[in-house]
Each structure stands twice: as structure tokens, then as C-alpha cells.
Protein backbone atom coordinates (compact mmCIF):
# COMPACT_ATOMS: atom_id res chain seq x y z
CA UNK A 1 -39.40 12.36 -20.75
CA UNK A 2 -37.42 12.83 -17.32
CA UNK A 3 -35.64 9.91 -17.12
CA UNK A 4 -32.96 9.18 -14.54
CA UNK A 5 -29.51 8.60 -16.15
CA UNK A 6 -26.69 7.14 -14.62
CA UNK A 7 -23.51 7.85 -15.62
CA UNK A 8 -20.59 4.73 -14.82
CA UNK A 9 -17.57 6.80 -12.62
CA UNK A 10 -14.46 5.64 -13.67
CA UNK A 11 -11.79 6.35 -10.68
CA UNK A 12 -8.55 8.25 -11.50
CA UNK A 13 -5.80 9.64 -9.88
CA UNK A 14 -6.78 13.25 -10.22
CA UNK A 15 -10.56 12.05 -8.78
CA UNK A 16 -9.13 9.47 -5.86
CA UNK A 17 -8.98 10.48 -2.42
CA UNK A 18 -6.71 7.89 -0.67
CA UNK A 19 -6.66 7.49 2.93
CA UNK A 20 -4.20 5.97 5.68
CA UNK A 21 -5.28 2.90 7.62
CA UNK A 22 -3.63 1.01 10.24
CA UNK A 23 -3.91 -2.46 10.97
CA UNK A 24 -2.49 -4.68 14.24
CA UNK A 25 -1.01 -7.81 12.81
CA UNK A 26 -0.41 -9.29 16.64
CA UNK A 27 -2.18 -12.66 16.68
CA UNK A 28 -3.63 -12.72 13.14
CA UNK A 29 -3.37 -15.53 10.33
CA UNK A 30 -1.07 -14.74 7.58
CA UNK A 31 -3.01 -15.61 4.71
CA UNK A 32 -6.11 -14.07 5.89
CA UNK A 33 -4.71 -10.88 6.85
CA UNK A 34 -3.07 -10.34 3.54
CA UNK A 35 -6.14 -11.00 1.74
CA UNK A 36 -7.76 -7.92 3.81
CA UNK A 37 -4.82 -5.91 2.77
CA UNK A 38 -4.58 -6.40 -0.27
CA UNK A 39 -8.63 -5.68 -0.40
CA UNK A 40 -7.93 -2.58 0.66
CA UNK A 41 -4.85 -1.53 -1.49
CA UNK A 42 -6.56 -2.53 -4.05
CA UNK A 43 -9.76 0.02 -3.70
CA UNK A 44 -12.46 -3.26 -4.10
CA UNK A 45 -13.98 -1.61 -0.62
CA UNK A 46 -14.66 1.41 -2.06
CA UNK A 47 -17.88 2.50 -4.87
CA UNK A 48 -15.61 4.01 -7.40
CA UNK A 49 -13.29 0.97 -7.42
CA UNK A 50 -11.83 0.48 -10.87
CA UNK A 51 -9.98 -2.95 -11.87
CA UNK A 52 -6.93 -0.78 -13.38
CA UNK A 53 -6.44 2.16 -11.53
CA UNK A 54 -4.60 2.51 -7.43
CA UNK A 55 -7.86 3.80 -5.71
CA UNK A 56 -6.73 1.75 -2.53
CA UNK A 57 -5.24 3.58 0.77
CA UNK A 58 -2.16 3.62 1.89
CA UNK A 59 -1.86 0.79 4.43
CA UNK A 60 0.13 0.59 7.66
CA UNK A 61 0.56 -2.65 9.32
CA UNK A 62 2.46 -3.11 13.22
CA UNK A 63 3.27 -5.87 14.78
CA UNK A 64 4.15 -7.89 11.80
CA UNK A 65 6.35 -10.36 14.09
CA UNK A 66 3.37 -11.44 15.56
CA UNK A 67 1.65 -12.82 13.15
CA UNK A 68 0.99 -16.93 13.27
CA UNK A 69 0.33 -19.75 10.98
CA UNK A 70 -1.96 -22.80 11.20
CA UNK A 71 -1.22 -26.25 11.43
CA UNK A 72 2.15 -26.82 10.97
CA UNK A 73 2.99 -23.97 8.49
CA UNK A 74 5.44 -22.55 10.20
CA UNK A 75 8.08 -25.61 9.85
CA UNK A 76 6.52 -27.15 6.77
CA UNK A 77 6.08 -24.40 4.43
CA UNK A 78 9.00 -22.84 2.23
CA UNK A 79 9.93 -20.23 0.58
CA UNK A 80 12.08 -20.35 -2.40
CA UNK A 81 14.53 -17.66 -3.73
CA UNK A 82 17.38 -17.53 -6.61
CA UNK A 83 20.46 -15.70 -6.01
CA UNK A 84 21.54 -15.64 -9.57
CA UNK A 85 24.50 -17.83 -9.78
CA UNK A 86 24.18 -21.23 -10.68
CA UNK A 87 23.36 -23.44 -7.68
CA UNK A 88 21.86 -20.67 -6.76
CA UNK A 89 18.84 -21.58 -5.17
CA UNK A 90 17.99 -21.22 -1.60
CA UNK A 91 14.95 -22.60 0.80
CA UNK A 92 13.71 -21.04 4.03
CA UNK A 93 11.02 -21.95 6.57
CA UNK A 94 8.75 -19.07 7.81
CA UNK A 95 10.35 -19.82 11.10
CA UNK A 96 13.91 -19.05 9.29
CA UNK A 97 12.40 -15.53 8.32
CA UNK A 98 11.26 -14.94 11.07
CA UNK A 99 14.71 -14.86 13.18
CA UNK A 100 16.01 -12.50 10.33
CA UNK A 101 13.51 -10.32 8.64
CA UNK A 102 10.20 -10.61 10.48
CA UNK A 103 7.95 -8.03 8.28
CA UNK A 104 9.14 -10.85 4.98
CA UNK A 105 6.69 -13.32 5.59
CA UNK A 106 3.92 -10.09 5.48
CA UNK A 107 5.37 -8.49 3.17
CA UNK A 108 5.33 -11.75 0.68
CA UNK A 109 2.05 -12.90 1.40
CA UNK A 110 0.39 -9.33 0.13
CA UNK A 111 2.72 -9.37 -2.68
CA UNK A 112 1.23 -12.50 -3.91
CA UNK A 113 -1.88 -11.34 -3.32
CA UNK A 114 -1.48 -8.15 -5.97
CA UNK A 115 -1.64 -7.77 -9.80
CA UNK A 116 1.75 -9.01 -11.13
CA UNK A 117 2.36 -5.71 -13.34
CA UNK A 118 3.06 -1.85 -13.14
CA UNK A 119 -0.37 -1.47 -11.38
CA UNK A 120 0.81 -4.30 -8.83
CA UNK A 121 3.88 -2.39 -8.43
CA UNK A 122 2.53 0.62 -7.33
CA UNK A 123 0.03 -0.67 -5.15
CA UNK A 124 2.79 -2.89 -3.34
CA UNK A 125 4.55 1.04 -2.49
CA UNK A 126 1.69 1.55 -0.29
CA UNK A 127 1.76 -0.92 2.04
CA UNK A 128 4.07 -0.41 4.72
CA UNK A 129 5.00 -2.82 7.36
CA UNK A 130 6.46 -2.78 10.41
CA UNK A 131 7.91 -5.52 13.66
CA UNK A 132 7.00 -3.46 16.26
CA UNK A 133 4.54 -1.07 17.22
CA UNK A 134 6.18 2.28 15.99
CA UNK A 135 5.82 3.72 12.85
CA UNK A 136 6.86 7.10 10.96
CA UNK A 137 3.27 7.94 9.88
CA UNK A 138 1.78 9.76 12.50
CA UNK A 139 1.72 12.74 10.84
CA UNK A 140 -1.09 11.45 8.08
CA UNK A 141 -3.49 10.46 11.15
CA UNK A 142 -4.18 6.68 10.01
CA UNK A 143 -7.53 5.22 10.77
CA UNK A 144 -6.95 2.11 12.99
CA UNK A 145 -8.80 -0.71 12.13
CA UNK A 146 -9.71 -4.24 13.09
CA UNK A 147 -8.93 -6.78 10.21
CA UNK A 148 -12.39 -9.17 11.17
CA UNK A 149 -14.26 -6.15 9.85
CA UNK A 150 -12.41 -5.78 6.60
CA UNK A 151 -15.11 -6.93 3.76
């Protein structure tokens, strides 16, 4: 009997091929935008995605500073961190980040948005974000792409 057989491809890193992709942050929604990201990073837009290997591309995001909240996010939400030392604790507005380190707020929301483990770890090292609209990665010829077409 000829039968077809197919075979289930599991994705390692000898068998990936990861690409560079560039993303425009100006006048995007936080939350939304990280989602895509972290879609990508993750590999879940590619056939051979597996759950626990980094199949994703490396992604480069400009114009981080740009980014916007809705509603009233931007004086209502906080974000809470712990220095260490008792009374340690310490509250800032996106707003508050935003004077100070304005790739934060990015770079938070696609944490949160990643496996909390080794796997999450890795995948956070390639995503790289930056305020304005240079970047070092020329050299690797990103593909730019819209974040509305993500998914």
C-alpha cells in the first residue's frame, strides 16, 4: 500500500533559521504591540513552531518613546519594583518612565508577555528596543514590518 506518511517536525536550533524584523513603535498601543512581539519571538507565526524551543526572530523595535496608552493608562497605571532593602518598595507611572527610560515601558510589557523560565530568558535576548529611530543592526538587513499585519 502507498500510503502518505507524515512525519511531526520538531524545530531545533541546529534546524531553525531565524530572521531579523523591524517594527515602528511610533503611535502604537502598548499592550497590543507587545502581544505581536512576543508572537513573533516566540516562533507561533511560523509551521515548525515548537512550544519549547526559540524558533522566533530576532526583533528590532524604533521609536519606542512613541508608543501611547488608552484611557487614562498613562497616569493611572503603576509599576511596582523592590530595591532590596526594607522599605524598599518603589511605584512609578508610565508617564514617570517615560521621562527616564523610555524603551522600559516596551521592554516590560514583552517581558510579561514571555515564558517565565530559561526559554523566556533567551527569547527576551532577542528583542531589542530602541527611543529613536537608529539602530546598530543594519548589517543583518531586518525585514520592516507593519504590526496590524502581525497574526
Amino acid at each position: 500500500m502507498d500510503a502518505l506518511s507524515y512525519k511531526t517536525v520538531s524545530a531545533s536550533k541546529e534546524t531553525v533559521t531565524k530572521g531579523w524584523v523591524l517594527i515602528d513603535a511610533e503611535n502604537e498601543t502598548v499592550g497590543r504591540l507587545a502581544s505581536r512581539v512576543a508572537y513573533i519571538v516566540r516562533g507561533k507565526n511560523k509551521t515548525n513552531f515548537t512550544p519549547n524551543s526559540d524558533a522566533g526572530d530576532n526583533v528590532i523595535i524604533i521609536n519606542a518613546e512613541k508608543v501611547k496608552f488608552t484611557g487614562n493608562k498613562v497616569n493611572d497605571k503603576e509599576y511596582v519594583r523592590h530595591t532590596g532593602y526594607p522599605s524598599g518598595q518603589r511605584f512609578a507611572s508610565p508617564k514617570q518612565l517615560f521621562a527616564t527610560k523610555p524603551t522600559e515601558v516596551l521592554r516590560m510589557a514583552v517581558s510579561g508577555m514571555l515564558p517565565k523560565n530559561k526559554l523566556g530568558d533567551a527569547l527576551r535576548r532577542n528583542v531589542y528596543i530602541y527611543a529613536g529611530t537608529e539602530h546598530p543592526h543594519t548589517a543583518q538587513k531586518p525585514t520592516e514590518i507593519k504590526s496590524n499585519t502581525i497574526k
